[in-house]
Structure formats: C-alpha cells, structure tokens
C-alpha atoms as a PDB file:
ATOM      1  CA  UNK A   1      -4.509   5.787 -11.506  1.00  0.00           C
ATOM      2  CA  UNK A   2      -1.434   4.843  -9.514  1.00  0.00           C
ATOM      3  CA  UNK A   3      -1.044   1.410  -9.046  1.00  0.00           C
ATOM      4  CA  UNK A   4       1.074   1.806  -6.519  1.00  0.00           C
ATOM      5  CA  UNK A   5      -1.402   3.407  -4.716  1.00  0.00           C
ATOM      6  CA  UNK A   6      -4.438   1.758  -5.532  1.00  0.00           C
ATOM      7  CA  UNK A   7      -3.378  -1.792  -4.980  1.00  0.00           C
ATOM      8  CA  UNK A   8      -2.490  -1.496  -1.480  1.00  0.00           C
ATOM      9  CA  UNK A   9      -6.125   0.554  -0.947  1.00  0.00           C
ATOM     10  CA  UNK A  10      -7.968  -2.443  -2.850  1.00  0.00           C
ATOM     11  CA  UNK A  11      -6.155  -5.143  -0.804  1.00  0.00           C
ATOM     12  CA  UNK A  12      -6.918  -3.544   2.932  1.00  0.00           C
ATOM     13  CA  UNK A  13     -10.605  -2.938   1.253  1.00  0.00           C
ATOM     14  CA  UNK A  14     -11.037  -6.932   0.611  1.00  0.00           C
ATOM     15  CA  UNK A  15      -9.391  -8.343   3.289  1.00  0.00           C
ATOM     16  CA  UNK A  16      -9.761  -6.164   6.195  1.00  0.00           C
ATOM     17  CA  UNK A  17     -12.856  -4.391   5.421  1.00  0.00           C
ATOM     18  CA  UNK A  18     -14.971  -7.049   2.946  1.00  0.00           C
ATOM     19  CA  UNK A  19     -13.190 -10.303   4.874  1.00  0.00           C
ATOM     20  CA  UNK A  20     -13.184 -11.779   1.214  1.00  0.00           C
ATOM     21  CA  UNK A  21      -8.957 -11.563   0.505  1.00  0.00           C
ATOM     22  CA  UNK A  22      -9.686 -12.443  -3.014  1.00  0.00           C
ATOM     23  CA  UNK A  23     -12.140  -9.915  -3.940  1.00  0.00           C
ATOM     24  CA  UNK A  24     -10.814  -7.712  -6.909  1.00  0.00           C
ATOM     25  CA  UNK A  25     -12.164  -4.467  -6.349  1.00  0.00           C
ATOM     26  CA  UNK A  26     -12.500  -2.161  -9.589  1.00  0.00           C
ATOM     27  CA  UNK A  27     -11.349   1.743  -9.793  1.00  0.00           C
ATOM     28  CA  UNK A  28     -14.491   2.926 -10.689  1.00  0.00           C
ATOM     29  CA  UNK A  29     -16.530   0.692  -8.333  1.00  0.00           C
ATOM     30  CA  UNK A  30     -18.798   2.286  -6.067  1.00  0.00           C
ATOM     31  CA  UNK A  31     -17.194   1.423  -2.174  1.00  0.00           C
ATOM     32  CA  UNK A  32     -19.981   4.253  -0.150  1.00  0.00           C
ATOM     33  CA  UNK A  33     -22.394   5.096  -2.730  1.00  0.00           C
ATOM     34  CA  UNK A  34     -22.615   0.900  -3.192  1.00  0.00           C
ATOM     35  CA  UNK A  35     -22.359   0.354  -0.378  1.00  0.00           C
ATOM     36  CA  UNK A  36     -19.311  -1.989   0.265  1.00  0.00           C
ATOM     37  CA  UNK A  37     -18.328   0.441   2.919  1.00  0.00           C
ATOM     38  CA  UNK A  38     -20.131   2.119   5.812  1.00  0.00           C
ATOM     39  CA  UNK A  39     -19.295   5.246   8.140  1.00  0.00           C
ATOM     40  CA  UNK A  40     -17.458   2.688  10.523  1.00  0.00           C
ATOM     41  CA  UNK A  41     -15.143   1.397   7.937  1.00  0.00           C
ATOM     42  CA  UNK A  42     -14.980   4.863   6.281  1.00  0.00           C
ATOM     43  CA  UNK A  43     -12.636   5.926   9.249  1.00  0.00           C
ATOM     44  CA  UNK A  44     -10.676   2.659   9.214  1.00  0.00           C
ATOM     45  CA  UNK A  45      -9.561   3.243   5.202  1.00  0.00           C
ATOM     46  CA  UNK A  46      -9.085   7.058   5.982  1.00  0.00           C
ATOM     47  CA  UNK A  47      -6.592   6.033   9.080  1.00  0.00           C
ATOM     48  CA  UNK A  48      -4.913   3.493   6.554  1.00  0.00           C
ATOM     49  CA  UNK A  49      -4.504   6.212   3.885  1.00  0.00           C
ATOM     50  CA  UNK A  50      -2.924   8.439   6.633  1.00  0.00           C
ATOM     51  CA  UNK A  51      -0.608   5.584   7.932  1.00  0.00           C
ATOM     52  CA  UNK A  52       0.526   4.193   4.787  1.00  0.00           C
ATOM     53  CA  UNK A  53       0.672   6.769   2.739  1.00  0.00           C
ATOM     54  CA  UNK A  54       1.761   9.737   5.090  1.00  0.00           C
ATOM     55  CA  UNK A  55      -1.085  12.291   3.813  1.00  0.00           C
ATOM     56  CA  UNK A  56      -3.865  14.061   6.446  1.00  0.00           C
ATOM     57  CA  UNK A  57      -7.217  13.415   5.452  1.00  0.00           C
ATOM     58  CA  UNK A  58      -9.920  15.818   6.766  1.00  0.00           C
ATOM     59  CA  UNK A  59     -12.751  14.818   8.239  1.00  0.00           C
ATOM     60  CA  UNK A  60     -14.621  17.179   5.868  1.00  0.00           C
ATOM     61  CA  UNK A  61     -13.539  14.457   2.946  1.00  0.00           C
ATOM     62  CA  UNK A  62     -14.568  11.449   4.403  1.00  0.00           C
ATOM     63  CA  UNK A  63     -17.419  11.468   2.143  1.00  0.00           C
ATOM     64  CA  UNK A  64     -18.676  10.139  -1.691  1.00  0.00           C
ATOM     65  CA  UNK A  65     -17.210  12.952  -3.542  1.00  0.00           C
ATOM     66  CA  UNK A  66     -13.252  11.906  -2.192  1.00  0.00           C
ATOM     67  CA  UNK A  67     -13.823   8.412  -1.311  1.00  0.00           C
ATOM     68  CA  UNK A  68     -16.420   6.505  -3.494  1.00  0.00           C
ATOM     69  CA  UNK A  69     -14.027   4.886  -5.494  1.00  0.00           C
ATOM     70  CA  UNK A  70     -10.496   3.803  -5.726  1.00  0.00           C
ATOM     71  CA  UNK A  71      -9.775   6.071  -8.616  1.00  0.00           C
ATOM     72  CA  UNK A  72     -10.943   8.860  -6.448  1.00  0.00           C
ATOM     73  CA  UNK A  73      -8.946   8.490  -3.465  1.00  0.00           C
ATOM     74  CA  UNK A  74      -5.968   7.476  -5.485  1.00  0.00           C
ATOM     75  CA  UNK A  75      -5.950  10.720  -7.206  1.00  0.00           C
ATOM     76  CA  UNK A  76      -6.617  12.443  -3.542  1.00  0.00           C
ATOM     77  CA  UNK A  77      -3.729  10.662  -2.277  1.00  0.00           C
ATOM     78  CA  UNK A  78      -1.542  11.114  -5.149  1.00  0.00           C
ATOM     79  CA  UNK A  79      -2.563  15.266  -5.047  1.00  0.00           C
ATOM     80  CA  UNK A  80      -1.302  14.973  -1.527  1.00  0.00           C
ATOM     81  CA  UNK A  81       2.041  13.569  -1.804  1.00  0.00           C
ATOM     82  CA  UNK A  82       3.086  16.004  -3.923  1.00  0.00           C
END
C-alpha cells in the first residue's frame, strides 16, 4: 500500500468524516462493512479521491468490494493513475 496515497485518505477519513483528527485508521480496517462510513460519506471520500488524486470513480464502485478499506481503495487509486 502506497503511503502516499493512503495517508491523505486516512486523514480526510478522521477528521472530516469521523470528526476525531487523531484517529489512526488501519489498512485493513473495515470503513462500510464496519461501519465508520455511511452512503452519505461514501460520496464525500469518492469526490476526495477524484479531486486529490485526479482518477474517475464510478458510481458502480462506490461499494464494499472497492471501498471497505484503505488498502482497497489505495490499490484502486494506484491502478488508476497508471
């Protein structure tokens, strides 16, 4: 996993999604399936992936399989950039 990636996706999870800034968030923590994040916020972090990281996310992917954990949409992200 890219930390380069993944750092700036755990920090906008804590502190704009979670309101706890000092949350660590793990790569293989559960964000949907645990259910840190909800459909609301699911659109949010898929608008911040587009915006910071200049790849298109399809609505079709806004789901567990692509976004359930930070390794996940890390390695999405990082498939995209290339």
């Amino acid at each position: 996993m890219n930390p380069t990636i993944a750092e700036p996706l755990a920090q906008y999870i804590a502190e704009k999604i979670l309101k706890l800034p000092k949350r660590k968030i793990q790569p293989d923590e559960p964000l949907l399936s645990g259910g840190l994040i909800d459909s609301f916020y699911l659109v949010d972090l898929a608008l911040f992936v587009e915006d910071v990281f200049g790849v298109r996310i399809d609505d079709t992917e806004l789901n567990k399989d692509s976004f359930d954990t930070l390794a996940q949409l890390s390695k999405l992200i990082e498939q995209r950039q290339r």
